[in-house]
Every structure is written in C-alpha cells, then in structure tokens.
Protein backbone atom coordinates (compact mmCIF):
# COMPACT_ATOMS: atom_id res chain seq x y z
CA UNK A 1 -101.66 -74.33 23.25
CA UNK A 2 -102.74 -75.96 20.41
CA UNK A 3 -103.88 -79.60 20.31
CA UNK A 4 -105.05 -82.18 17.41
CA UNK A 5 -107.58 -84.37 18.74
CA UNK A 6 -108.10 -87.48 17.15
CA UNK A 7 -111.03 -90.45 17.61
CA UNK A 8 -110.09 -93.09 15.71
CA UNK A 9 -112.38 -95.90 14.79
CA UNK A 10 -111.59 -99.34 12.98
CA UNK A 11 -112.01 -98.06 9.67
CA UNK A 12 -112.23 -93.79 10.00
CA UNK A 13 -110.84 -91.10 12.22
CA UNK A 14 -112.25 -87.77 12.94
CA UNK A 15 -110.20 -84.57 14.07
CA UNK A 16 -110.32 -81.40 14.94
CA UNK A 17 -107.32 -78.74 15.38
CA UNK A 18 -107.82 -76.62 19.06
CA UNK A 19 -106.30 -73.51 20.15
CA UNK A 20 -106.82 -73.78 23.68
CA UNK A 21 -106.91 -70.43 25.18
CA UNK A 22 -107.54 -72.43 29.04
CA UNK A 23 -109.37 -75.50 29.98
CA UNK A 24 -112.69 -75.08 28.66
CA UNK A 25 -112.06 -72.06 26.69
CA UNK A 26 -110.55 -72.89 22.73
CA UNK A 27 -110.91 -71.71 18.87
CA UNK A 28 -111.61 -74.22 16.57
CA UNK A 29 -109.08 -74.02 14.08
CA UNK A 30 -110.07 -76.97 11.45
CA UNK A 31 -111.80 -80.08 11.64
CA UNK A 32 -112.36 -83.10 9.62
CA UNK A 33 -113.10 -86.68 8.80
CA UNK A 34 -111.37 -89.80 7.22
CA UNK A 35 -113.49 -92.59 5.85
CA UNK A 36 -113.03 -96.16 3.90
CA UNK A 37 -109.68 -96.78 5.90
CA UNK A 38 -107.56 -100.20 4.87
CA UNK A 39 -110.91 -99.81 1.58
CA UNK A 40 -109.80 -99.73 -2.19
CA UNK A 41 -110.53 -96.08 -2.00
CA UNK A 42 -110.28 -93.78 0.98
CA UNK A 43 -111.50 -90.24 1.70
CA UNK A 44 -110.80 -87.26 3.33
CA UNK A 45 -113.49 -84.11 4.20
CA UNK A 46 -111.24 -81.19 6.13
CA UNK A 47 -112.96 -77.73 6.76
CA UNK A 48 -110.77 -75.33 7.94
CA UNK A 49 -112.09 -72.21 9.73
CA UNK A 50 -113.39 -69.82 6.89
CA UNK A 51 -111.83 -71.72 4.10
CA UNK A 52 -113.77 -74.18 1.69
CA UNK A 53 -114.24 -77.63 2.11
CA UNK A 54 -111.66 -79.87 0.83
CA UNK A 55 -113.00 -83.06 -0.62
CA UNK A 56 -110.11 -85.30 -1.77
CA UNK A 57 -110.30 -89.26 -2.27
CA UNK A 58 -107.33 -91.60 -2.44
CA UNK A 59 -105.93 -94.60 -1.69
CA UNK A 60 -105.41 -94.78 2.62
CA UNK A 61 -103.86 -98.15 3.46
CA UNK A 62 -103.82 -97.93 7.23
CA UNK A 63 -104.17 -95.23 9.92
CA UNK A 64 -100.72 -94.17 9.53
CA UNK A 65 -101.30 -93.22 6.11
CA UNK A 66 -104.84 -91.65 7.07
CA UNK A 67 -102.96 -89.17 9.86
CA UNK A 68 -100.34 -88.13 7.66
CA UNK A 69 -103.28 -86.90 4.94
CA UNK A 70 -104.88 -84.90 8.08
CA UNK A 71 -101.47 -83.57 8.43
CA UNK A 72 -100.78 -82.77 4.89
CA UNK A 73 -104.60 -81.01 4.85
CA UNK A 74 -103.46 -78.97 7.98
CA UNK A 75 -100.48 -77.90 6.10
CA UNK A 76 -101.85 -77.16 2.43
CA UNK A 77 -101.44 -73.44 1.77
CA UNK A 78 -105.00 -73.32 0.25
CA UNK A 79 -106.54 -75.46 2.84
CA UNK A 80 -104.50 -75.83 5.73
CA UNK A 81 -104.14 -73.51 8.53
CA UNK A 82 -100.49 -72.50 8.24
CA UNK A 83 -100.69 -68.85 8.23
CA UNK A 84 -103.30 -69.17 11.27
CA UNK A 85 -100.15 -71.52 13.21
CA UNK A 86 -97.22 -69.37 11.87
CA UNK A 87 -99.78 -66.35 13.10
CA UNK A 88 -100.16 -68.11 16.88
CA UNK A 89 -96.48 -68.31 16.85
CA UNK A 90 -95.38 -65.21 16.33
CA UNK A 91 -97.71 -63.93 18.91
CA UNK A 92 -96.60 -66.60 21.53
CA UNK A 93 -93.06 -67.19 20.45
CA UNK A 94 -91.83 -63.35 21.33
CA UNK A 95 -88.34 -62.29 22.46
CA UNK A 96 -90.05 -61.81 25.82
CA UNK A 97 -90.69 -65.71 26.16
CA UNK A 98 -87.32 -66.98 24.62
CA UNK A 99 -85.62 -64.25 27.22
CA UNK A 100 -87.91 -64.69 30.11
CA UNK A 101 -90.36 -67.64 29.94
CA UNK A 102 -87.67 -69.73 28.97
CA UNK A 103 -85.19 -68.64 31.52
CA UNK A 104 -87.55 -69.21 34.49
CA UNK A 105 -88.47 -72.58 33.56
CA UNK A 106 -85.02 -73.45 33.92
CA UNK A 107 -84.82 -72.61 37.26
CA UNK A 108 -87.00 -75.70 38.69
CA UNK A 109 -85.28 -79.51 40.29
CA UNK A 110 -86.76 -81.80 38.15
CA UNK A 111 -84.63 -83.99 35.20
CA UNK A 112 -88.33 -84.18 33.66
CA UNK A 113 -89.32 -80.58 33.71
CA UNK A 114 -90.31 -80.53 29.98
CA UNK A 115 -88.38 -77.44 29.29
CA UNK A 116 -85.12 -79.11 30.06
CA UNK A 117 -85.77 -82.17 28.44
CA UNK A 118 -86.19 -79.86 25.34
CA UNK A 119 -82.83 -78.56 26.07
CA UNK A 120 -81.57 -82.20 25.95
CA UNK A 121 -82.95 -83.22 22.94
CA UNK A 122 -81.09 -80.08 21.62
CA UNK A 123 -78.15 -81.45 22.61
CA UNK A 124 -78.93 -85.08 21.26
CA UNK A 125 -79.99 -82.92 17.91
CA UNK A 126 -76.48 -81.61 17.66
CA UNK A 127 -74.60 -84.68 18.81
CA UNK A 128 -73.31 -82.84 21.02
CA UNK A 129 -70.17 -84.17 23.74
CA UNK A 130 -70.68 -85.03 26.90
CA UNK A 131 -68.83 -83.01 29.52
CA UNK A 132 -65.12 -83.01 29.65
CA UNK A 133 -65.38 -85.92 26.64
CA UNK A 134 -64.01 -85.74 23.15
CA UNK A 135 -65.82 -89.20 22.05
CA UNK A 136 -68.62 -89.80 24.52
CA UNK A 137 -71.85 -88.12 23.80
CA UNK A 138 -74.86 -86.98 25.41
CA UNK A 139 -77.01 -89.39 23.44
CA UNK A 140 -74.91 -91.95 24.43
CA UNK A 141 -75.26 -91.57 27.82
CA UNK A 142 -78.60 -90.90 27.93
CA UNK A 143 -78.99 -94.57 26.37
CA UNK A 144 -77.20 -96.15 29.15
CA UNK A 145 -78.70 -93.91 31.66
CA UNK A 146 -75.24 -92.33 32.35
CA UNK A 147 -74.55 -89.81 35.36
CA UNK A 148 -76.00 -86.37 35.60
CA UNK A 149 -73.94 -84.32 37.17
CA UNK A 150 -73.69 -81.07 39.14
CA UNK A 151 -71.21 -79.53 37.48
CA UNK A 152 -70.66 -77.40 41.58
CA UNK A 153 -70.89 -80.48 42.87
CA UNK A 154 -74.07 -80.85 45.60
CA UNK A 155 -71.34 -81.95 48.27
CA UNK A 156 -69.64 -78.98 48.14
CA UNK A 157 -72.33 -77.01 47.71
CA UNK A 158 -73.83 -78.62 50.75
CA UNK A 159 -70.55 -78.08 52.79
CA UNK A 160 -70.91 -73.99 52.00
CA UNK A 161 -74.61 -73.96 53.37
CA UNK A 162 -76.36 -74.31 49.95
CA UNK A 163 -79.75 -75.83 50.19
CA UNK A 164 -81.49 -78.97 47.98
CA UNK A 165 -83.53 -75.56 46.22
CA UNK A 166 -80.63 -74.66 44.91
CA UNK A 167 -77.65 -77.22 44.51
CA UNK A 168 -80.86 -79.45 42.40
CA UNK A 169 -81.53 -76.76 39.79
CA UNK A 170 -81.40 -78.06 36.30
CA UNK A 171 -78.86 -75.11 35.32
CA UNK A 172 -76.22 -77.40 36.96
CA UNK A 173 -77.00 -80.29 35.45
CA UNK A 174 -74.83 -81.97 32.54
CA UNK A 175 -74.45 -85.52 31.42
CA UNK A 176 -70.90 -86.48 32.47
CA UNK A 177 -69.30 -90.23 31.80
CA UNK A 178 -69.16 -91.95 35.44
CA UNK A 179 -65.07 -92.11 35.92
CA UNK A 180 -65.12 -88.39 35.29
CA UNK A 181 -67.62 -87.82 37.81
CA UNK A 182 -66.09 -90.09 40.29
CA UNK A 183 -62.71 -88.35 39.87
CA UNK A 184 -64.63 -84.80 40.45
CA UNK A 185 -66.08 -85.60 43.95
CA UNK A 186 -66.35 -82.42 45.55
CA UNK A 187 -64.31 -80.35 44.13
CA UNK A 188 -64.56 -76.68 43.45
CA UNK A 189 -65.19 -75.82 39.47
CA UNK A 190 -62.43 -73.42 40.13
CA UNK A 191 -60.49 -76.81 40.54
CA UNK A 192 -61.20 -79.53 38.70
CA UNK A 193 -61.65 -77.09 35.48
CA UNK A 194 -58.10 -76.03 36.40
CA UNK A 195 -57.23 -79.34 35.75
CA UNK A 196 -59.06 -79.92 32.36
CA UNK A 197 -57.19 -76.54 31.26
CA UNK A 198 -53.65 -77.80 32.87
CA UNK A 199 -53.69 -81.03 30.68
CA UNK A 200 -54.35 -78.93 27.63
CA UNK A 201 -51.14 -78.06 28.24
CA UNK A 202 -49.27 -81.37 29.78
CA UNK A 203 -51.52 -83.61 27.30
CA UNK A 204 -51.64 -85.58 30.66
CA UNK A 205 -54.71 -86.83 31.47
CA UNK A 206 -56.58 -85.84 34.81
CA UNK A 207 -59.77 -84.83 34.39
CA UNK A 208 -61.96 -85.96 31.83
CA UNK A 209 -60.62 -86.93 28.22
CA UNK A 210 -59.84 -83.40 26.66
CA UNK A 211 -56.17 -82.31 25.81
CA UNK A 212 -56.60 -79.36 23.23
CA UNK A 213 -57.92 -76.04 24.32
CA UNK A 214 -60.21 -75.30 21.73
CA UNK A 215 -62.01 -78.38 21.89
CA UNK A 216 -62.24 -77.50 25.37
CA UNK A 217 -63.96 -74.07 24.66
CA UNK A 218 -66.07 -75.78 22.35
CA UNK A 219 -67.39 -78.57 24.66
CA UNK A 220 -68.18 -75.79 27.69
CA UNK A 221 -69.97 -74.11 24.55
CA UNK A 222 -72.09 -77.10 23.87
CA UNK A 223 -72.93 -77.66 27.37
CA UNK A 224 -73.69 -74.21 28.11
CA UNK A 225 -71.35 -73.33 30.47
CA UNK A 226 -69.78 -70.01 30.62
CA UNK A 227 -65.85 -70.01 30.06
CA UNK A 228 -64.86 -68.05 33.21
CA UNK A 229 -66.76 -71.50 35.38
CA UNK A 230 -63.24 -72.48 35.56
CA UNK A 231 -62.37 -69.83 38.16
CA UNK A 232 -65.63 -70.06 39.98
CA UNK A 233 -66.55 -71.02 43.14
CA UNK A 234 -69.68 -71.42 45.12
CA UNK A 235 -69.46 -67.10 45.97
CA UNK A 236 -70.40 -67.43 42.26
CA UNK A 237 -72.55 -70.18 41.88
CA UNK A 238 -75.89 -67.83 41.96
CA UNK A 239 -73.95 -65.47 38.85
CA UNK A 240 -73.79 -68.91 37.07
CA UNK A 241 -76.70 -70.55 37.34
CA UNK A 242 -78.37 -67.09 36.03
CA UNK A 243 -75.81 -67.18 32.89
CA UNK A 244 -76.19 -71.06 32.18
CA UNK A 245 -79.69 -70.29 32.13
CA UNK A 246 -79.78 -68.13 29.65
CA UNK A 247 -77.07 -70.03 27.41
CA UNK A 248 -79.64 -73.07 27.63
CA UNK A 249 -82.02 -70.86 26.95
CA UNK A 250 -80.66 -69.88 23.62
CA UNK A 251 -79.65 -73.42 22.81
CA UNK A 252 -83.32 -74.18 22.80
CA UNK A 253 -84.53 -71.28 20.35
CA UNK A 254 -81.82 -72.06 18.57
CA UNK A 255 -82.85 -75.66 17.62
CA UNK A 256 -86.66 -75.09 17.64
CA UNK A 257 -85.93 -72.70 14.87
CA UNK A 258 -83.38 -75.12 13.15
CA UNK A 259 -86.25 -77.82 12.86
C-alpha cells in the first residue's frame, strides 16, 4: 500500500512517500520539505530514493498550493517517482487480482465494504441509470439516499431457506427508485424482469420506467446484471451472484484504468 504522510505546520509541511509492505515494515520512496508557506517566496527540498535533490523556490500562497507542488515533485519524470509507482502497479495490479482479489471482495454484506463503494463511484463516473430507469440515476439516488435493492428480493429469498450470509451480499445490490421497489416486493427476477421485457413490447408501463429493449439491455449492462436474470430464480441465485461478481468486477478495472 502506499501512503503520503504529511505533518503540516503553520507555515511548512514535511512528507514522505511509504510503500508499506505491513505495519511496521515499508520502503521509503521520497521525502521532502516545504518552507516560507503564505511568505513572498516559498520553497520546496524533495529527495527521491536514488535520485538528486530537487531544490526549487516559488511563490506558495497557502497549503493547498504547497501539496499540489509535493504532488507535482512526486510526479516529475526526472524527480518524481513515477516509474517506481507505475513499477508497484504492475506488480500488484495483475490479472490475478482484477480476476480473483476483486471477485472475492465482492462477496462480503456490507454497503461500505470499500471495494463496492469503488464499484459505485464507477457507476456515478459513468452516469450510469438506476435500475429499471431511463432518467433516474445512480448519483441521484445516492444524493437522496434512495433504496438499495436486492435485485432476488431478501423476502423471497428468505421464503426458499436462504440465509442473511447470502440474500445481504453486495452482488445483489443495485440502487433502484422507491415506487419500483415497492412494486417488486417479492417477486421472482424470473417475474418482475418478465414484466420489464413485456412492456417493451405493450409500451405499458409495469415495472420500472423502460419501454425499448435495447435500452433495457443496456441498463442490465450498466448495472451488471447478466441478461438471462430475467429467467432466474432463486435455484440460480448462487450462478448469479458468481457472474454479477465478476461483471462488477470488470466495471471496476475498467474505470480505474479510464482515470
């Protein structure tokens, strides 16, 4: 993990860049000192790890102003320690943890297990639509503190002998506008999906606010869930969590790589 520790005083900060390998074991990675903040003249000392000292003096209004010059000396391709970052990613950021790591961290209860609140900023990223919604989007309901639903509902997975473990994983979770959840209740995907693809057809309204098929496929796309959900039912609610996993999965690589 790597870590920039800063102690900032009323008029200087001091850093250093960590690569913690555990608790009390890390690599220094740069270090460095900013002096004469809010002064007519400001400085900057960074020393990265076998690289030469750079020296550099300019105006530094504020501490705002002096973090983004540590940044910009972390960065510098003569002084920074890019290579040494884009180095420790390469070695941590393998197929194997995308594919794996990833994966299993998806599998926990929480609505603040970091990985899947990296999975919802994804999803903010993209402005991506709610559930079953052509004009109400995930951001949106995040800022009201909209519903999260289970998209197999936890009654009827309750009903069929599924367990809190299970019915609570964060693979069936999606942010879904509160009519649209009330009108779900406890029905079977197999079911209420039926419906969303029936009134692609009728262009009457049942279940949730999309009438055209594509932007049907597309909106199950952006929310990670596999097409066939919409003949599933809780015999196959193990098959898709493991497939919604990976799908988030992907979304998250996907936008850490688009940043």
């Amino acid at each position: 993990m790597i870590i920039l520790v800063l102690n900032c005083g009323s008029s200087s900060l001091k850093y250093q860049l960590l690569d913690m390998k555990n608790d009390e074991v890390y690599d220094l990675l740069a270090k460095g000192l900013v002096e004469r903040i809010g002064m007519e003249t400001g400085c900057l000392k960074h020393q990265a790890t076998g690289k030469e000292t750079l020296v550099k003096e300019m105006p530094i209004a504020d501490h705002t102003v002096g973090i983004q010059a540590v940044i910009d000396a972390l960065l510098d391709k003569e002084y920074g320690v890019l290579t040494t970052l884009e180095d420790i990613e390469a070695a941590l950021l393998s197929d194997n943890f995308w594919e794996v790591k990833v994966v299993q961290d998806l599998a926990y209860t929480s609505t603040i297990n970091p990985t899947y609140l990296v999975y919802l900023a994804a999803q903010v990223a993209n402005n991506d639509m709610s559930l079953l919604s052509n004009n109400i989007t995930v951001k949106d309901l995040i800022e009201i503190s909209g519903d999260v639903h289970h998209i197999f509902p936890k009654e009827y997975l309750k009903s069929n002998g599924y367990e809190k473990n299970l019915y609570n994983q964060d693979a069936n979770y999606a942010y879904l506008d509160t009519q649209v959840n009330k009108s779900i209740g406890k029905k079977a995907p197999c079911e209420y999906f039926a419906e969303a693809l029936k009134q692609c057809e009728t262009k009457v309204v049942t279940c949730g606010s999309i009438t055209d098929i594509d932007v049907l496929k597309a909106n199950l796309a952006a929310n990670c869930i596999p097409f066939d959900v919409c003949e599933m039912t809780h015999e196959n609610f193990d098959t898709f969590l493991e497939k919604r996993r990976e799908l988030m999965a992907k979304k998250i690589k996907d936008f850490y790589y688009g940043l």
